[in-house]
N, C-alpha and C. Protein backbone atom coordinates (compact mmCIF):
# COMPACT_ATOMS: atom_id res chain seq x y z
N UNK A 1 -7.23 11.87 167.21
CA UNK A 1 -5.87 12.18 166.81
C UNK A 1 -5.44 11.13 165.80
N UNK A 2 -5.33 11.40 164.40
CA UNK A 2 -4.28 10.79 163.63
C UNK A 2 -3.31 9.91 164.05
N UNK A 3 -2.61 8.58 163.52
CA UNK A 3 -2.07 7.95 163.51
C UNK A 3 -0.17 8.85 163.41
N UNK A 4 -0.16 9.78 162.68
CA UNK A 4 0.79 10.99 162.08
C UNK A 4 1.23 11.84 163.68
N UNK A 5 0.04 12.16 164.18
CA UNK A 5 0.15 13.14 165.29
C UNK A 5 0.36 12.25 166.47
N UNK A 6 0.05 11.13 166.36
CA UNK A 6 0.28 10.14 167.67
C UNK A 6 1.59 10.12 168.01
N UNK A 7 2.00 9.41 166.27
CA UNK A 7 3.71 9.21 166.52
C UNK A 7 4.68 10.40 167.01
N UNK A 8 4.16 11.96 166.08
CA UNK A 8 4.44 12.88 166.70
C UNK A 8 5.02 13.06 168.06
N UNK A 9 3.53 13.22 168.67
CA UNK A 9 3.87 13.06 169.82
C UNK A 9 4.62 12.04 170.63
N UNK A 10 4.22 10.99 170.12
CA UNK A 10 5.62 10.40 171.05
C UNK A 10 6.96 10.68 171.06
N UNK A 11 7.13 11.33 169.60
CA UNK A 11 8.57 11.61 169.11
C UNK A 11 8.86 13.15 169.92
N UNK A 12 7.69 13.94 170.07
CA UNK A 12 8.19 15.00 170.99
C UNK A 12 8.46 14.42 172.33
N UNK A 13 7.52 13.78 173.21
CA UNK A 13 7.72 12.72 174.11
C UNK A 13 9.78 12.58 174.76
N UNK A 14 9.68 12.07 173.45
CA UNK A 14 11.08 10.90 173.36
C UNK A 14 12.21 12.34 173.85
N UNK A 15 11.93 13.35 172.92
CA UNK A 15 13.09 14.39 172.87
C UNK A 15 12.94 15.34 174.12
N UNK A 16 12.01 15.37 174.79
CA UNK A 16 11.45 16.05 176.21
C UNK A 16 12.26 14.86 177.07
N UNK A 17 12.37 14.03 177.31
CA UNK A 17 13.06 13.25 178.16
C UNK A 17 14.37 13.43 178.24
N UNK A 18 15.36 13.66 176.76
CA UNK A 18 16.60 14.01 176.78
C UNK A 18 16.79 15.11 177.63
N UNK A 19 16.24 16.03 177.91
CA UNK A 19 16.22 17.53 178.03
C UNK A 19 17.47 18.16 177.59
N UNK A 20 17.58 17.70 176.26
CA UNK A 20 18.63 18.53 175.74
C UNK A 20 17.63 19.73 174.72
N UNK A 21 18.21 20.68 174.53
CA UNK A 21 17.67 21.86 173.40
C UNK A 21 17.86 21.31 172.12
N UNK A 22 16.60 21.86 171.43
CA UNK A 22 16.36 21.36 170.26
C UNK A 22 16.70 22.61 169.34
N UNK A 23 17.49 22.07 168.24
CA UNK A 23 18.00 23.76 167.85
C UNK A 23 17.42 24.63 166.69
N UNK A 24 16.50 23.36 166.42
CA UNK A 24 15.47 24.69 165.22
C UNK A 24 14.10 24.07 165.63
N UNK A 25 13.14 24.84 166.12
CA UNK A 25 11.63 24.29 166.06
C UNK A 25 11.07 25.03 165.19
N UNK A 26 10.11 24.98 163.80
CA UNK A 26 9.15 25.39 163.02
C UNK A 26 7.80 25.03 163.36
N UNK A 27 7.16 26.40 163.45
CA UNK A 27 5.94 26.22 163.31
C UNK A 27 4.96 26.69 162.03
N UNK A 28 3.81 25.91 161.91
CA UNK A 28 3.00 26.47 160.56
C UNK A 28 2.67 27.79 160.94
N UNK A 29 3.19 28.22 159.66
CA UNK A 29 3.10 29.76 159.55
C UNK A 29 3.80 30.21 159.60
N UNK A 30 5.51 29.66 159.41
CA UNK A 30 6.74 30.11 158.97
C UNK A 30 7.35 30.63 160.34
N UNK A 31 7.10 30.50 161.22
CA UNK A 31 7.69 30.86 162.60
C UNK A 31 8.64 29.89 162.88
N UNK A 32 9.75 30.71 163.70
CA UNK A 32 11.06 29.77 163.89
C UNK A 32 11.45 30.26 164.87
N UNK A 33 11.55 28.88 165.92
CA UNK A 33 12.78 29.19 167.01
C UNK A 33 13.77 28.51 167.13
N UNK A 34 14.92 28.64 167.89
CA UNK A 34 15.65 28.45 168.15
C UNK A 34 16.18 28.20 169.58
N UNK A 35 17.04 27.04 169.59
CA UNK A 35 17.38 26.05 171.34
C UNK A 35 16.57 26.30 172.40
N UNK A 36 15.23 25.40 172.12
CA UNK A 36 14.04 25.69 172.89
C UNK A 36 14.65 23.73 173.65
N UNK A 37 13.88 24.16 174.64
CA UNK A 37 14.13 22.84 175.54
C UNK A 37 12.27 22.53 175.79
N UNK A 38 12.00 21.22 174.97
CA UNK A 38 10.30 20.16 175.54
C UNK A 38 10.39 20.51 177.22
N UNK A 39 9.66 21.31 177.76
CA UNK A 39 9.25 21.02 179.15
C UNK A 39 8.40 20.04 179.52
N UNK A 40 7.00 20.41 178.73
CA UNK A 40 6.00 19.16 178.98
C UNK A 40 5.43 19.01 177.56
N UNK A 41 4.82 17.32 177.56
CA UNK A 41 3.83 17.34 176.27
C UNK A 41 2.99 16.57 177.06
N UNK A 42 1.58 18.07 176.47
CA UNK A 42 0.36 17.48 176.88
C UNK A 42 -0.48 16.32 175.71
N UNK A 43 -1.37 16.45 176.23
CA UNK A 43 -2.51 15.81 174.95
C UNK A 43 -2.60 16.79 173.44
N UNK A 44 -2.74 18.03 173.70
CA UNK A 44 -2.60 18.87 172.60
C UNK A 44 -1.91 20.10 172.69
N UNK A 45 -1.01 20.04 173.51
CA UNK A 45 0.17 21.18 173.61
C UNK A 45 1.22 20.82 174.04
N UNK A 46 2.09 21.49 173.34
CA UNK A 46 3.72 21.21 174.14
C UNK A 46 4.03 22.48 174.71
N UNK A 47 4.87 22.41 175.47
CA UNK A 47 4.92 23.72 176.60
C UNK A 47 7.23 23.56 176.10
N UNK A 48 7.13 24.84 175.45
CA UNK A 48 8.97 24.71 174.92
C UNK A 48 9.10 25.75 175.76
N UNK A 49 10.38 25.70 176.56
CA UNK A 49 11.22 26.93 177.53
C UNK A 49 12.00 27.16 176.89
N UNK A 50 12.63 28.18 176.96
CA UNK A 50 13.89 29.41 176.61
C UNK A 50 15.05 29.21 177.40
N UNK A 51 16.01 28.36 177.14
CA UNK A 51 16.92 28.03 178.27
C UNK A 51 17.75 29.67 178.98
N UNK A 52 17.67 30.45 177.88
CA UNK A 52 18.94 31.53 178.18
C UNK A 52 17.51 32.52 178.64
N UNK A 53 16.14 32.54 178.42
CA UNK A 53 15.57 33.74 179.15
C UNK A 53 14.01 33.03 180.19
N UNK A 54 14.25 31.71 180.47
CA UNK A 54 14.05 31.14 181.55
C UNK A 54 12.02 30.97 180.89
N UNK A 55 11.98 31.52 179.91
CA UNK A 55 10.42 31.95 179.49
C UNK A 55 9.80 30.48 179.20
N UNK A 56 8.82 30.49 178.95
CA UNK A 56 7.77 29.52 178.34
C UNK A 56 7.29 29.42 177.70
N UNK A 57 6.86 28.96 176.44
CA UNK A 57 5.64 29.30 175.38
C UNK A 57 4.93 27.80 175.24
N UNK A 58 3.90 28.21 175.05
CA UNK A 58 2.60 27.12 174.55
C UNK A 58 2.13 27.12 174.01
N UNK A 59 2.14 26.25 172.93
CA UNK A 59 2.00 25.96 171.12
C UNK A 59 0.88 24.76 171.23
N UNK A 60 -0.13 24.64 170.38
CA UNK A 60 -0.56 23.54 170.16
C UNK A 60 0.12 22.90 169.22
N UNK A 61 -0.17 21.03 169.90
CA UNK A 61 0.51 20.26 168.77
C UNK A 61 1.02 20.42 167.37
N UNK A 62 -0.42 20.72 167.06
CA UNK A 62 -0.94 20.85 165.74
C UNK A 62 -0.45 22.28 164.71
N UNK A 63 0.56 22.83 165.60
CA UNK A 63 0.55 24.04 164.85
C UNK A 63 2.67 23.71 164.89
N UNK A 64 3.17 22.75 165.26
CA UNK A 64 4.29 22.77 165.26
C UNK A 64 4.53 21.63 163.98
N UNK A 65 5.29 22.53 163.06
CA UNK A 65 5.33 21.17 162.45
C UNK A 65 6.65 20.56 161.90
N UNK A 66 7.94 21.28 162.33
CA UNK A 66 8.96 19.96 162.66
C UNK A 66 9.96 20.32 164.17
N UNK A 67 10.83 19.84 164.59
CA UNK A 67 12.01 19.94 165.06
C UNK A 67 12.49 18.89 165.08
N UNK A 68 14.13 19.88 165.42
CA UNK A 68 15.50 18.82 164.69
C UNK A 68 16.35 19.90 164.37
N UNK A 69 17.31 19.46 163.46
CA UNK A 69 18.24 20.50 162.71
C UNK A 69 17.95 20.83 161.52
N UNK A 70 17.16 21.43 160.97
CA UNK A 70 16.92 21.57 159.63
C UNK A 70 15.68 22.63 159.76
């Protein structure tokens, strides 16, 4: 793992602890969600829940590439 994806992850890390919703996540390949809450971060997946439909999805690291507001 990259020096890039380390920090990453810690920075997903950091925002999974708030457990506040994150209100735009992008992934490569132009996919977009919206007020997903970090459940877990693995070694190479983050696991984002659906606060309003209780769901789950599991993304590899590597395929998310920002959240935040923008």
């Amino acid at each position: 793992m990259g020096v890039f994806r380390s920090t990453f992850r810690q920075q997903l890390i950091s925002i999974s602890e708030s457990g506040q919703p994150i209100p735009v996540v992008r992934l490569v390949g132009g996919e977009t969600f919206r007020n997903l809450v970090i459940n877990n971060v693995g070694i190479d997946v983050v696991a984002f829940e659906d606060p309003d439909t209780d769901g789950t999805m599991y993304v590899p690291i590597g395929l998310v590439l920002s959240v935040g507001i923008f």
